[in-house]
Protein backbone atom coordinates (compact mmCIF):
# COMPACT_ATOMS: atom_id res chain seq x y z
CA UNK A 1 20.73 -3.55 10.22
CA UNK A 2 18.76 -4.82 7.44
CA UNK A 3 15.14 -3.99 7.80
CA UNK A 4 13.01 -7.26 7.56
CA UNK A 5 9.48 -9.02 7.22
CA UNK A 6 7.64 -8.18 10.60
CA UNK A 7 6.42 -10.89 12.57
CA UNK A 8 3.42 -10.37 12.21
CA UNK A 9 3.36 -10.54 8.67
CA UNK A 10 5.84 -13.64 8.53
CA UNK A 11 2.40 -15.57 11.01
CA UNK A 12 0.47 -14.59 8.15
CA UNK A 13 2.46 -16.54 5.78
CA UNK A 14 2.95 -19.20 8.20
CA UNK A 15 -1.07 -19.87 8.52
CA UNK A 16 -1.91 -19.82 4.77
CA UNK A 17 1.63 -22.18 4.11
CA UNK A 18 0.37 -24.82 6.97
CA UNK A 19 -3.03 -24.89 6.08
CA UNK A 20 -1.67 -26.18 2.59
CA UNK A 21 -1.57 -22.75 0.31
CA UNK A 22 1.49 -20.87 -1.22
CA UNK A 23 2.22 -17.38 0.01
CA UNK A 24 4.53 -15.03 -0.30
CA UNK A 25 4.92 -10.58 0.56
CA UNK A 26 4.66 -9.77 -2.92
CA UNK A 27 5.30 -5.82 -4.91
CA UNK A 28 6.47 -2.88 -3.32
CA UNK A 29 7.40 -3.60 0.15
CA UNK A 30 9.90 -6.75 -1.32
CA UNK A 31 11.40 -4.10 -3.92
CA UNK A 32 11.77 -2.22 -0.83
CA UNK A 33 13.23 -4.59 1.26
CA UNK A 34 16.06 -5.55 -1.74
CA UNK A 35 16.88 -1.82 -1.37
CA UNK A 36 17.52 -1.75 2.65
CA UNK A 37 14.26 0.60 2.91
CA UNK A 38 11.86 -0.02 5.30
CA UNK A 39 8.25 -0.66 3.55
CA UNK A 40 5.41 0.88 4.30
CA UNK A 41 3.06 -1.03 3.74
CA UNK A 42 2.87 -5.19 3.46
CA UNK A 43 0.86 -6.85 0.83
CA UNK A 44 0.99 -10.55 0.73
CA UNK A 45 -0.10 -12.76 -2.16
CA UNK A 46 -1.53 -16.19 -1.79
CA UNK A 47 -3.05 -19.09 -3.75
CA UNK A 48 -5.68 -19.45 -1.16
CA UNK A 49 -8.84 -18.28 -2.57
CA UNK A 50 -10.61 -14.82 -0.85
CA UNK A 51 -13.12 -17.41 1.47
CA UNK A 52 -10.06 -19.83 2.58
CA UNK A 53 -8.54 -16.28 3.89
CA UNK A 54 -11.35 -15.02 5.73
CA UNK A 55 -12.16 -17.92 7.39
CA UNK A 56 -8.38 -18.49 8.44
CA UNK A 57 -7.69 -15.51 9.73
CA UNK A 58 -11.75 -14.49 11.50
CA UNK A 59 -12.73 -12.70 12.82
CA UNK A 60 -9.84 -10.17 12.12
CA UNK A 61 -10.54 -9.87 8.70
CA UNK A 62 -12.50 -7.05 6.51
CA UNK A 63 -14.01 -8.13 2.82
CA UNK A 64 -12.32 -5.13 1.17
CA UNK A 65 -12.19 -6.09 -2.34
CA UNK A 66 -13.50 -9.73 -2.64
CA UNK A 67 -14.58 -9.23 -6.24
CA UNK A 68 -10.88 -9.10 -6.83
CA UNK A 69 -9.74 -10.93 -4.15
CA UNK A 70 -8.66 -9.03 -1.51
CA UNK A 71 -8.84 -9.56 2.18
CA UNK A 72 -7.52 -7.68 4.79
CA UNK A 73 -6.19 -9.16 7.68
CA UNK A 74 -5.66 -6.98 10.89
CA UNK A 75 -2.89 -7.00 12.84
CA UNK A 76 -0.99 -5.21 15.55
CA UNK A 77 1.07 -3.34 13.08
CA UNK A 78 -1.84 -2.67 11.02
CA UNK A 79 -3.90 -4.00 7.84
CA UNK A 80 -2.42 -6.30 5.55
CA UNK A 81 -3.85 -7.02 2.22
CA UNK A 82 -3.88 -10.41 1.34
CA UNK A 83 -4.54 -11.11 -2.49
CA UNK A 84 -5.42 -14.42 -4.18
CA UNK A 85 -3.02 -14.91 -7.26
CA UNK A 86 -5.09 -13.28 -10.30
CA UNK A 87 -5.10 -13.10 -13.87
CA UNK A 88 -6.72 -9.64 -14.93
CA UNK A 89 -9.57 -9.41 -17.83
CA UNK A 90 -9.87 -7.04 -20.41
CA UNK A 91 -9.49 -3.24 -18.97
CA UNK A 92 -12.45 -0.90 -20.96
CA UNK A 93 -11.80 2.29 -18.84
CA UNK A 94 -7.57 2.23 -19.22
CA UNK A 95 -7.85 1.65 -14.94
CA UNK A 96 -9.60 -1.07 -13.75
CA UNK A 97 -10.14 -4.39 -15.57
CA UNK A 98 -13.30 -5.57 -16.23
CA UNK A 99 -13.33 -8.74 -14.33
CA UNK A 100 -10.44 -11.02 -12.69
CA UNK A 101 -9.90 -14.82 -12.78
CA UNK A 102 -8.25 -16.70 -9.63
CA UNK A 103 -5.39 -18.82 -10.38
CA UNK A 104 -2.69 -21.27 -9.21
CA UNK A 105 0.26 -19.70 -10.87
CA UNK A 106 2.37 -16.90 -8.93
CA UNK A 107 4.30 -16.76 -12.09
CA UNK A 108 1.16 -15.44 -13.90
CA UNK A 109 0.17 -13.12 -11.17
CA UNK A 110 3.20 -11.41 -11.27
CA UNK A 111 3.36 -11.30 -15.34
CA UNK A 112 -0.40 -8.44 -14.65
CA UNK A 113 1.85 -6.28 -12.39
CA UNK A 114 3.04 -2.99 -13.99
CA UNK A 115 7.19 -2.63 -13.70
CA UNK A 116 9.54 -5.57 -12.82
CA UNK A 117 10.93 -3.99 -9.85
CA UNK A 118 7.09 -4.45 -8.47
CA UNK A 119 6.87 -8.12 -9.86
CA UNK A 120 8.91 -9.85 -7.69
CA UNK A 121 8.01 -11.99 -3.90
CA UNK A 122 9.28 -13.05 -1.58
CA UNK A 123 8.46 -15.59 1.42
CA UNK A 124 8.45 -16.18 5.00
CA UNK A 125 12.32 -17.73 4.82
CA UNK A 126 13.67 -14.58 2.47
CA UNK A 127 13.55 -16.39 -0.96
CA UNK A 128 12.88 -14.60 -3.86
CA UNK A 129 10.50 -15.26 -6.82
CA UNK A 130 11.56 -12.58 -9.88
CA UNK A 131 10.36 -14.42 -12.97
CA UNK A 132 10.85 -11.07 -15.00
CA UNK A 133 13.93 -9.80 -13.60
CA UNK A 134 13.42 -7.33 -11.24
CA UNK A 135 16.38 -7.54 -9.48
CA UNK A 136 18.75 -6.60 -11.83
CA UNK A 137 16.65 -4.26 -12.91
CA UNK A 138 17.23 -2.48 -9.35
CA UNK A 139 20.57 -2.94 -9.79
CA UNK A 140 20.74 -1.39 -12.98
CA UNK A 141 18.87 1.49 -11.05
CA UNK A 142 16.11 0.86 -14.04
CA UNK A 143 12.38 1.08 -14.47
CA UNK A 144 10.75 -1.00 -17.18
CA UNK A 145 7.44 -2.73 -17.74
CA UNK A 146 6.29 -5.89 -17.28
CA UNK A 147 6.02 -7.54 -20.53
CA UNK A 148 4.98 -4.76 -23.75
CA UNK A 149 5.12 -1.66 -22.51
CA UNK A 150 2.04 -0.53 -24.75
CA UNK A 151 0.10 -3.29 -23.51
CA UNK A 152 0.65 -2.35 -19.40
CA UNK A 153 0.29 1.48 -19.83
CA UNK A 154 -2.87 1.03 -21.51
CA UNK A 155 -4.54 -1.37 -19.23
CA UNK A 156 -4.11 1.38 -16.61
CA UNK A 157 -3.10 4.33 -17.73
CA UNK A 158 -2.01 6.01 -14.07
CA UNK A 159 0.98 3.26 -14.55
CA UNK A 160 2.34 6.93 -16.84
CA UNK A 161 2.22 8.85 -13.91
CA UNK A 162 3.37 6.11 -11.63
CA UNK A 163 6.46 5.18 -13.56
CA UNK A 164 7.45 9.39 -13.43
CA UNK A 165 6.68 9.38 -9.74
CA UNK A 166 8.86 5.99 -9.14
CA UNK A 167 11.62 7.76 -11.31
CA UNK A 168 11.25 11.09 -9.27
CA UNK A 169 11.72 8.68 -5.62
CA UNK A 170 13.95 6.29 -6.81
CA UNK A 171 16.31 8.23 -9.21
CA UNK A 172 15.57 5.36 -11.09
CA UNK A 173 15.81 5.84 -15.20
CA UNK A 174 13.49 4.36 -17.67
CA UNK A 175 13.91 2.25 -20.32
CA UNK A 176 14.06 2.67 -23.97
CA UNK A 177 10.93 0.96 -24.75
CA UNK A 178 8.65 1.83 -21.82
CA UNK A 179 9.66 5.90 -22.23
CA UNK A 180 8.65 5.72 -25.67
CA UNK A 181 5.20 4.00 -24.85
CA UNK A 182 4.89 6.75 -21.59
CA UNK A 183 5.14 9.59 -24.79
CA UNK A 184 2.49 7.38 -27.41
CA UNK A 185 -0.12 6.91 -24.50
CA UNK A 186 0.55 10.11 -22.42
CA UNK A 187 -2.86 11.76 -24.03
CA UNK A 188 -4.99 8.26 -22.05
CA UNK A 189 -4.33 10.24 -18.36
CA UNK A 190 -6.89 12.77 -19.50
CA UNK A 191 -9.02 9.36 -18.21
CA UNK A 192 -7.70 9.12 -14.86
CA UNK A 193 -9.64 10.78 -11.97
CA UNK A 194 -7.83 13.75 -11.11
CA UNK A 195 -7.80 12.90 -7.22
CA UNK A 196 -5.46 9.71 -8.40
CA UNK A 197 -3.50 12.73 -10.57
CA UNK A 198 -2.98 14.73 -7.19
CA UNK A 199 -1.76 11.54 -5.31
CA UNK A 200 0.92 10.74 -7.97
CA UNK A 201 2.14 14.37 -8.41
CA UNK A 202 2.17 15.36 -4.94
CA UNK A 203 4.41 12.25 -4.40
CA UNK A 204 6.21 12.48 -7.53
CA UNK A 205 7.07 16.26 -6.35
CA UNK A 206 8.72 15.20 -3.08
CA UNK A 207 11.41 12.90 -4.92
CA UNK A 208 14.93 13.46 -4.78
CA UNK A 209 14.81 13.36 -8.69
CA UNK A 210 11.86 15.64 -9.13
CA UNK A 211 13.43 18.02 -10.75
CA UNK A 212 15.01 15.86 -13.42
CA UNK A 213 11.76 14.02 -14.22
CA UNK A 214 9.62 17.25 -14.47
CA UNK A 215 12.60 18.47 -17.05
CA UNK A 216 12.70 15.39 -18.90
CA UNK A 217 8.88 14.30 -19.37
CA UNK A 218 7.04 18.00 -19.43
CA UNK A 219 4.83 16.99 -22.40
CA UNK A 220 3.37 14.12 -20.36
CA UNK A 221 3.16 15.97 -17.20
CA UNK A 222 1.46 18.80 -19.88
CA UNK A 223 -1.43 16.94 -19.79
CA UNK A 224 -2.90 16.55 -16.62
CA UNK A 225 -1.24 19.72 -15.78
CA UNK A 226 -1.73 21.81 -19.47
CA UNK A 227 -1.32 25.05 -17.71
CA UNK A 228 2.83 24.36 -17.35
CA UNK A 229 3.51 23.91 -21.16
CA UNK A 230 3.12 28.06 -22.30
CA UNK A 231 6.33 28.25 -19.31
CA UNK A 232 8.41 25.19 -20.61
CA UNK A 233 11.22 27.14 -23.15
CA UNK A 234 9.80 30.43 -22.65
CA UNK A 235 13.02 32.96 -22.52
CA UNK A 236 12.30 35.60 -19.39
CA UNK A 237 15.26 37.43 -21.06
CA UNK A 238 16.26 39.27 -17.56
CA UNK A 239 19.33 39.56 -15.91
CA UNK A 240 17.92 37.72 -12.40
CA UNK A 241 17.58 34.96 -14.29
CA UNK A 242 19.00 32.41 -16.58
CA UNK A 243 16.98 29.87 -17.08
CA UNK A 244 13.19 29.92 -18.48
CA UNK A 245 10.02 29.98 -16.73
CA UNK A 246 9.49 26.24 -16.21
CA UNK A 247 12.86 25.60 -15.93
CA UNK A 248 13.07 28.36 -13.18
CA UNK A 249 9.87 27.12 -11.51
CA UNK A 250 11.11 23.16 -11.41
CA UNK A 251 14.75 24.01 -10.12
CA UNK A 252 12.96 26.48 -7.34
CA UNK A 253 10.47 23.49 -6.41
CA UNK A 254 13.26 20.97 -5.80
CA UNK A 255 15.83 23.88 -3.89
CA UNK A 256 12.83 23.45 -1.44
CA UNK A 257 11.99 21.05 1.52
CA UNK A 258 10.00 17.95 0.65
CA UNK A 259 7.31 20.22 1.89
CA UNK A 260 4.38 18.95 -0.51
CA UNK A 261 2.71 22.86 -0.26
CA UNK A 262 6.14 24.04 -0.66
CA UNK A 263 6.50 22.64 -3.62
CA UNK A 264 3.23 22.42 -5.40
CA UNK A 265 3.70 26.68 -4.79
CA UNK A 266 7.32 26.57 -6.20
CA UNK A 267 5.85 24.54 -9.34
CA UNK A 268 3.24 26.94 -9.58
CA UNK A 269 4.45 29.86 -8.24
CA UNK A 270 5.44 32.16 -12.16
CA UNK A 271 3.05 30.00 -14.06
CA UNK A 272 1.43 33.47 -14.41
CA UNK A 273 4.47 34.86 -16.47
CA UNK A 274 3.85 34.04 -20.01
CA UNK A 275 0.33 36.04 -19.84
CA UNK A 276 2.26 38.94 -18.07
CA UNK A 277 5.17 39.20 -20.29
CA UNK A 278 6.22 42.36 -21.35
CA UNK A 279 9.78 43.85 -22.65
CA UNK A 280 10.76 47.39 -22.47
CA UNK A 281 12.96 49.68 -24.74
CA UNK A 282 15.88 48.21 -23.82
CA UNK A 283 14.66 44.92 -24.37
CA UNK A 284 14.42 43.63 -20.68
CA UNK A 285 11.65 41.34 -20.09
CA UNK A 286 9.16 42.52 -17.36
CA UNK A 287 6.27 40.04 -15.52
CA UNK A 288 3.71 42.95 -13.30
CA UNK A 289 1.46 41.49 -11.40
CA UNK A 290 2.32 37.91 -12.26
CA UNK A 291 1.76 37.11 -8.72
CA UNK A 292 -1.74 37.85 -9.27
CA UNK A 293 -2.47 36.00 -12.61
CA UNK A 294 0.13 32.72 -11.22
CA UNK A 295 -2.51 32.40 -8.36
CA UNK A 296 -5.22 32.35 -10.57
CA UNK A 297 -3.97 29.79 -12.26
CA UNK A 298 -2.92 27.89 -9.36
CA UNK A 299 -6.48 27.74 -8.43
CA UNK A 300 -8.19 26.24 -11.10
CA UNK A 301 -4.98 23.79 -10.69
CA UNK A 302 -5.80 22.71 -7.25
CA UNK A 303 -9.53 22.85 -7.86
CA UNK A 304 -9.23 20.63 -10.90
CA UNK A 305 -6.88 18.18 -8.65
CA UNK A 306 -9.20 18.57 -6.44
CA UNK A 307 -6.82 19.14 -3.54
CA UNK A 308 -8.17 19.77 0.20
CA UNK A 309 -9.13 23.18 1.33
CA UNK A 310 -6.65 24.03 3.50
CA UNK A 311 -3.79 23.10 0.82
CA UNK A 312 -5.66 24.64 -1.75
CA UNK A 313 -5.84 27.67 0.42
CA UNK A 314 -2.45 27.62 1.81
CA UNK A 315 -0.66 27.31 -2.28
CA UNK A 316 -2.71 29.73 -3.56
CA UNK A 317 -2.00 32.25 -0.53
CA UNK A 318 1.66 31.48 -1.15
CA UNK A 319 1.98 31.91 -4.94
CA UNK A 320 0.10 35.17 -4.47
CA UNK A 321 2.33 36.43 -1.63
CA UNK A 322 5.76 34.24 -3.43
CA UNK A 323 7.13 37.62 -4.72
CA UNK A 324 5.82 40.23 -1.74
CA UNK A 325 8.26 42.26 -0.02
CA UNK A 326 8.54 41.85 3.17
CA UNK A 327 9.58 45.27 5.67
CA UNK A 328 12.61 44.41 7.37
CA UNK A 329 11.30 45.86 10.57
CA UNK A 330 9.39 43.92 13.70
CA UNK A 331 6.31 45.96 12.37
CA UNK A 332 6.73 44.39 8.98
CA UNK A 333 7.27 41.03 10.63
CA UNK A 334 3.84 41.43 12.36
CA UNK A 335 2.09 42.64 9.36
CA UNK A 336 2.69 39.42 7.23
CA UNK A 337 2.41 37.36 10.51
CA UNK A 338 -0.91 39.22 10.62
CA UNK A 339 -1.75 37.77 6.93
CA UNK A 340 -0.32 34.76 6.86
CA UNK A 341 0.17 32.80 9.91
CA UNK A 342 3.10 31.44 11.77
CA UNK A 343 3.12 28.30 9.27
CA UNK A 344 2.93 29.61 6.12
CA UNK A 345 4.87 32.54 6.73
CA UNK A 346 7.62 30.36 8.06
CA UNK A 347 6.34 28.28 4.41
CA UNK A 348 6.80 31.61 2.61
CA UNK A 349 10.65 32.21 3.55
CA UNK A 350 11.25 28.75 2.01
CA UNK A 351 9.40 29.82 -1.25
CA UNK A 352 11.29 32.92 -1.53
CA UNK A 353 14.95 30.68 -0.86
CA UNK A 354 13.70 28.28 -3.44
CA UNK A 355 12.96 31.56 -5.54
CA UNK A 356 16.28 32.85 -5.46
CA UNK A 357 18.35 29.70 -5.77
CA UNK A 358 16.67 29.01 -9.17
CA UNK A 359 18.03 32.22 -10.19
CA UNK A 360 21.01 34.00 -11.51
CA UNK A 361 23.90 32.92 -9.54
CA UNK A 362 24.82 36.75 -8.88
CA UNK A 363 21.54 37.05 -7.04
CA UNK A 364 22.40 34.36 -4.61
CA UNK A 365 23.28 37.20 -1.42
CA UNK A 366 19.43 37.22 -1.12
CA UNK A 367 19.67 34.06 0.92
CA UNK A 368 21.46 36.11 3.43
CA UNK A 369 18.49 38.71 3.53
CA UNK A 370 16.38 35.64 4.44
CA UNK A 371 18.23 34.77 7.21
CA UNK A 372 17.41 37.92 8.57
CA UNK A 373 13.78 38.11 7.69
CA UNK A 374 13.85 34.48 10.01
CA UNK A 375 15.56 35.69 12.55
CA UNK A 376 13.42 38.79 13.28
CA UNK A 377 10.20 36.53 13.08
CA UNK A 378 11.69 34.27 15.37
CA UNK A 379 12.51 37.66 17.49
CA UNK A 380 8.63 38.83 17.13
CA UNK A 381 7.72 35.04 18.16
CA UNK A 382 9.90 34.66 21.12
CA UNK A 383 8.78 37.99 22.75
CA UNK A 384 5.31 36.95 21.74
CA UNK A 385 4.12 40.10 20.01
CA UNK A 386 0.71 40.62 18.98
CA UNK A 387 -0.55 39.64 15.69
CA UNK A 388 -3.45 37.52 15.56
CA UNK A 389 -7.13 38.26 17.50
CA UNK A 390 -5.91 35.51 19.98
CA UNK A 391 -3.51 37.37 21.20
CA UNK A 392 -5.13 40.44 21.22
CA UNK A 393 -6.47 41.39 24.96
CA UNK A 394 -9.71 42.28 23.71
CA UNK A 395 -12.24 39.77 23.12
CA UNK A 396 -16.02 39.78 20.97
CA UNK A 397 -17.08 39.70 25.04
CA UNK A 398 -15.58 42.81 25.84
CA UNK A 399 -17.39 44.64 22.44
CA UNK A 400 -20.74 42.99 23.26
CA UNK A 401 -20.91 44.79 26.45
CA UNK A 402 -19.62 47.71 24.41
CA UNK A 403 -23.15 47.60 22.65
CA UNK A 404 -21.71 45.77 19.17
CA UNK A 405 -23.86 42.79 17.92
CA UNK A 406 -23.19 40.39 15.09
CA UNK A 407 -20.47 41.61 12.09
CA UNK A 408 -19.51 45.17 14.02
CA UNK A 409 -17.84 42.88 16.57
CA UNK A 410 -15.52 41.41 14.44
CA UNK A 411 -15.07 44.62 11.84
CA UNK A 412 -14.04 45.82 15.39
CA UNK A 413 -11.84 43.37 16.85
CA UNK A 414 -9.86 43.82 13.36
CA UNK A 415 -9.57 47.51 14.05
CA UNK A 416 -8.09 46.97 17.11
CA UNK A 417 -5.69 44.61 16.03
CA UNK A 418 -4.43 46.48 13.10
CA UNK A 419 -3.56 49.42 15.62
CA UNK A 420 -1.91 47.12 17.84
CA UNK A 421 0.13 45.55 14.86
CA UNK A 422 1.13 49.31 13.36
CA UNK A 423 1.87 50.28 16.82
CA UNK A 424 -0.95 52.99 16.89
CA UNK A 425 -1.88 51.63 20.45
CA UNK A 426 -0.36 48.65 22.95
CA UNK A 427 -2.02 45.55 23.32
CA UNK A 428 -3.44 46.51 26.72
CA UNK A 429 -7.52 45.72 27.55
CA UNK A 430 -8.06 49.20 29.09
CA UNK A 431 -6.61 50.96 26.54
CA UNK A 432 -7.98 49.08 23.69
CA UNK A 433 -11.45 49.46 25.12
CA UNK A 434 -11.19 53.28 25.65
CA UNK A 435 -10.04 52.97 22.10
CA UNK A 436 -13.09 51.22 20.75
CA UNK A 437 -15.50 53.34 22.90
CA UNK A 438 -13.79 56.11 21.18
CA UNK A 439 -14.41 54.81 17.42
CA UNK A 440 -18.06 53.74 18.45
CA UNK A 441 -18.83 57.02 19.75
CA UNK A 442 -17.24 58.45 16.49
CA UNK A 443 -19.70 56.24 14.13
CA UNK A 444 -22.76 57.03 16.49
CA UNK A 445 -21.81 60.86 15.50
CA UNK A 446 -21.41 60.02 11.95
């Protein structure tokens, strides 16, 4: 079945219509629609003007962007932006124009948007309104601007990054004309606030054509993201692999689930290589410690992209741990448990398949290796072996009355742990407590 206009939505087009004003669902959810997805979001466009909508639809209404005429209207299924029909003025920063002017026209509403497959609308009854052709242009499987291509990628430059990303999640090429402007204008996204830059990669990276748009458009990706160009051709001229670095790296990220950290690490993840290159005397090409030196750079990445902490944290752990080996044994199981964490260790085994399916086709048994490595965690998991401080059956309590006070507790409860996880002593609270009286009485004599 067809997905289609919620209710909800359709009874906000019914009140602006009856109290005398055009609307229609207008941009992404329609192109959705035409394709048989279900939108995400609804915005609706209208010729009412921002003070007709609030005072139709109050008190369920928040002034969100009146300046350029937006209202949103709550419902049940959530916000809906309402928008009256707008011509854009000049745009001085390549992002936002200057100032907007409210018109009649849908036409010339639609003519500001950025791609035709985002210029169409459609009402309450299912027509459509696709003055530029948008349609066919999603038959065609196409992306292509609105009008001259230099003109819409300058007025907002992120429209570079958002034509990749749509390219990436649609598998969706681009035309002639608007991939030559993306290359002439690429340099104006040094403009764009980086936390915009993280929102379009990270989506862009989850696409089922990620891999082909990272291939295809690396010197515009290069420069919000300079770091990846030194990788893009560079020969790694060993037998594990036979492709180069970025090449590698991109066909690793999309072997992956549509994990966003899993990805952003397999993108990242040998980025570290070119600095660490070495060949010997046979002339076999050799990375050391590129683990080290590809987290590095990972972090000024994420830092510059400004990504979260935790995802910051949980990429850069990853790239640094992407090439660790990992003991085949339930000790070795606990010991990376122990470092990483159920999640990203579980995170880690899909980094390493990603790994090895970008590499050498000969190499490929190593999958079968990781199915073993999964199986024994899910071993250590299942008969809930220790490996974190909460399951270890000593707590800071237990030290306190021990004598330990502030950092000594936890340099303690660490000890403890680490014996448990090498199998020095059993996770029992008697035991572990004779243990730490032990190692305090053995500092005290120190």
């Amino acid at each position: 079945m067809s997905p289609e206009i919620p209710a909800e939505v359709k009874r906000i087009l019914e009140v602006l219509r009856h109290a005398g004003r055009e609307a229609w669902c207008v941009g992404g959810c329609v192109r959705d629609l035409l394709l048989g997805r279900t939108p995400q979001d609804w915005d609706v466009t209208t010729s009412a003007l921002p003070e007709e909508v609030l005072a139709l639809f109050a008190p369920r209404t928040v002034p969100t962007g009146l300046r350029h005429g937006t209202v949103t209207v709550l419902t049940e299924g959530g916000g809906v932006e309402v928008t009256t029909y707008r011509l854009d003025g000049p745009y001085q920063d390549c992002r936002h124009p200057e100032a907007v002017t409210f018109t009649r026209s849908l036409t010339e509403d639609l003519r500001r948007r950025d791609f035709t497959i985002n210029a169409m609308a459609m009402d309450g009854e299912g027509n459509l309104a696709d003055p530029f052709g948008g349609q066919e242009d999603l038959r065609l499987e196409l992306l292509r601007c609105v009008g001259d291509p230099d003109r819409r990628l300058t007025e907002d430059a992120l429209r570079i990054l958002r034509c990749l990303r749509f390219s990436a999640a649609l598998s969706f090429a681009i035309d002639t004309d608007t991939e030559a402007a993306l290359r002439r204008h690429k340099d104006l996204l040094g403009r764009i606030a980086m936390e915009r830059v993280r929102e379009e990669l990270t989506k862009l990276l989850q696409g089922p054509a990620a891999d082909q748009v990272l291939l295809e458009y690396a010197d515009v990706v290069g420069v919000v993201l300079p770091e990846i160009l030194p990788a893009v051709g560079f020969d790694q001229r060993n037998r594990h692999h036979c492709f180069d670095v970025w090449e590698h790296s991109v066909r690793a990220m999309a072997a992956a689930p549509r994990d966003p950290i899993v990805r952003w690490t397999l993108l990242l993840h040998d980025l570290g290589k070119p600095d660490t290159f070495s060949v010997d005397s046979e002339g076999v090409g050799h990375f050391y410690d590129h683990g080290r030196r590809s987290e590095e750079i990972a972090r000024e990445i994420c830092g510059r992209l400004r990504m979260d902490r935790d995802s910051r944290e949980a990429i850069c752990r990853l790239v640094r741990f992407h090439d660790a080996p990992i003991t085949m044994t339930e000790k070795g199981i606990r010991r990376m448990l122990r470092r990483l964490g159920e999640e990203d260790f579980r995170r880690l085994l899909q980094v390493k398949r990603g790994d090895n399916l970008a590499q050498h086709p000969a190499y490929l048994g190593r999958q079968q290796w990781i199915d073993q490595v999964e199986e024994m965690l899910n071993v250590v998991l299942r008969e809930d072996q220790c490996f974190s401080l909460k399951q270890l059956a000593v707590k800071g309590n237990d030290l306190l009355a021990l004598g330990l006070q502030g950092k000594a507790v936890g340099d303690m409860l660490n000890f403890l742990l680490d014996q448990v996880v090498e199998e020095k002593a059993p996770n029992h609270r008697e035991l572990l407590l004779e243990l730490a009286a032990a190692e305090i009485q053995k500092e005290d004599k120190s």
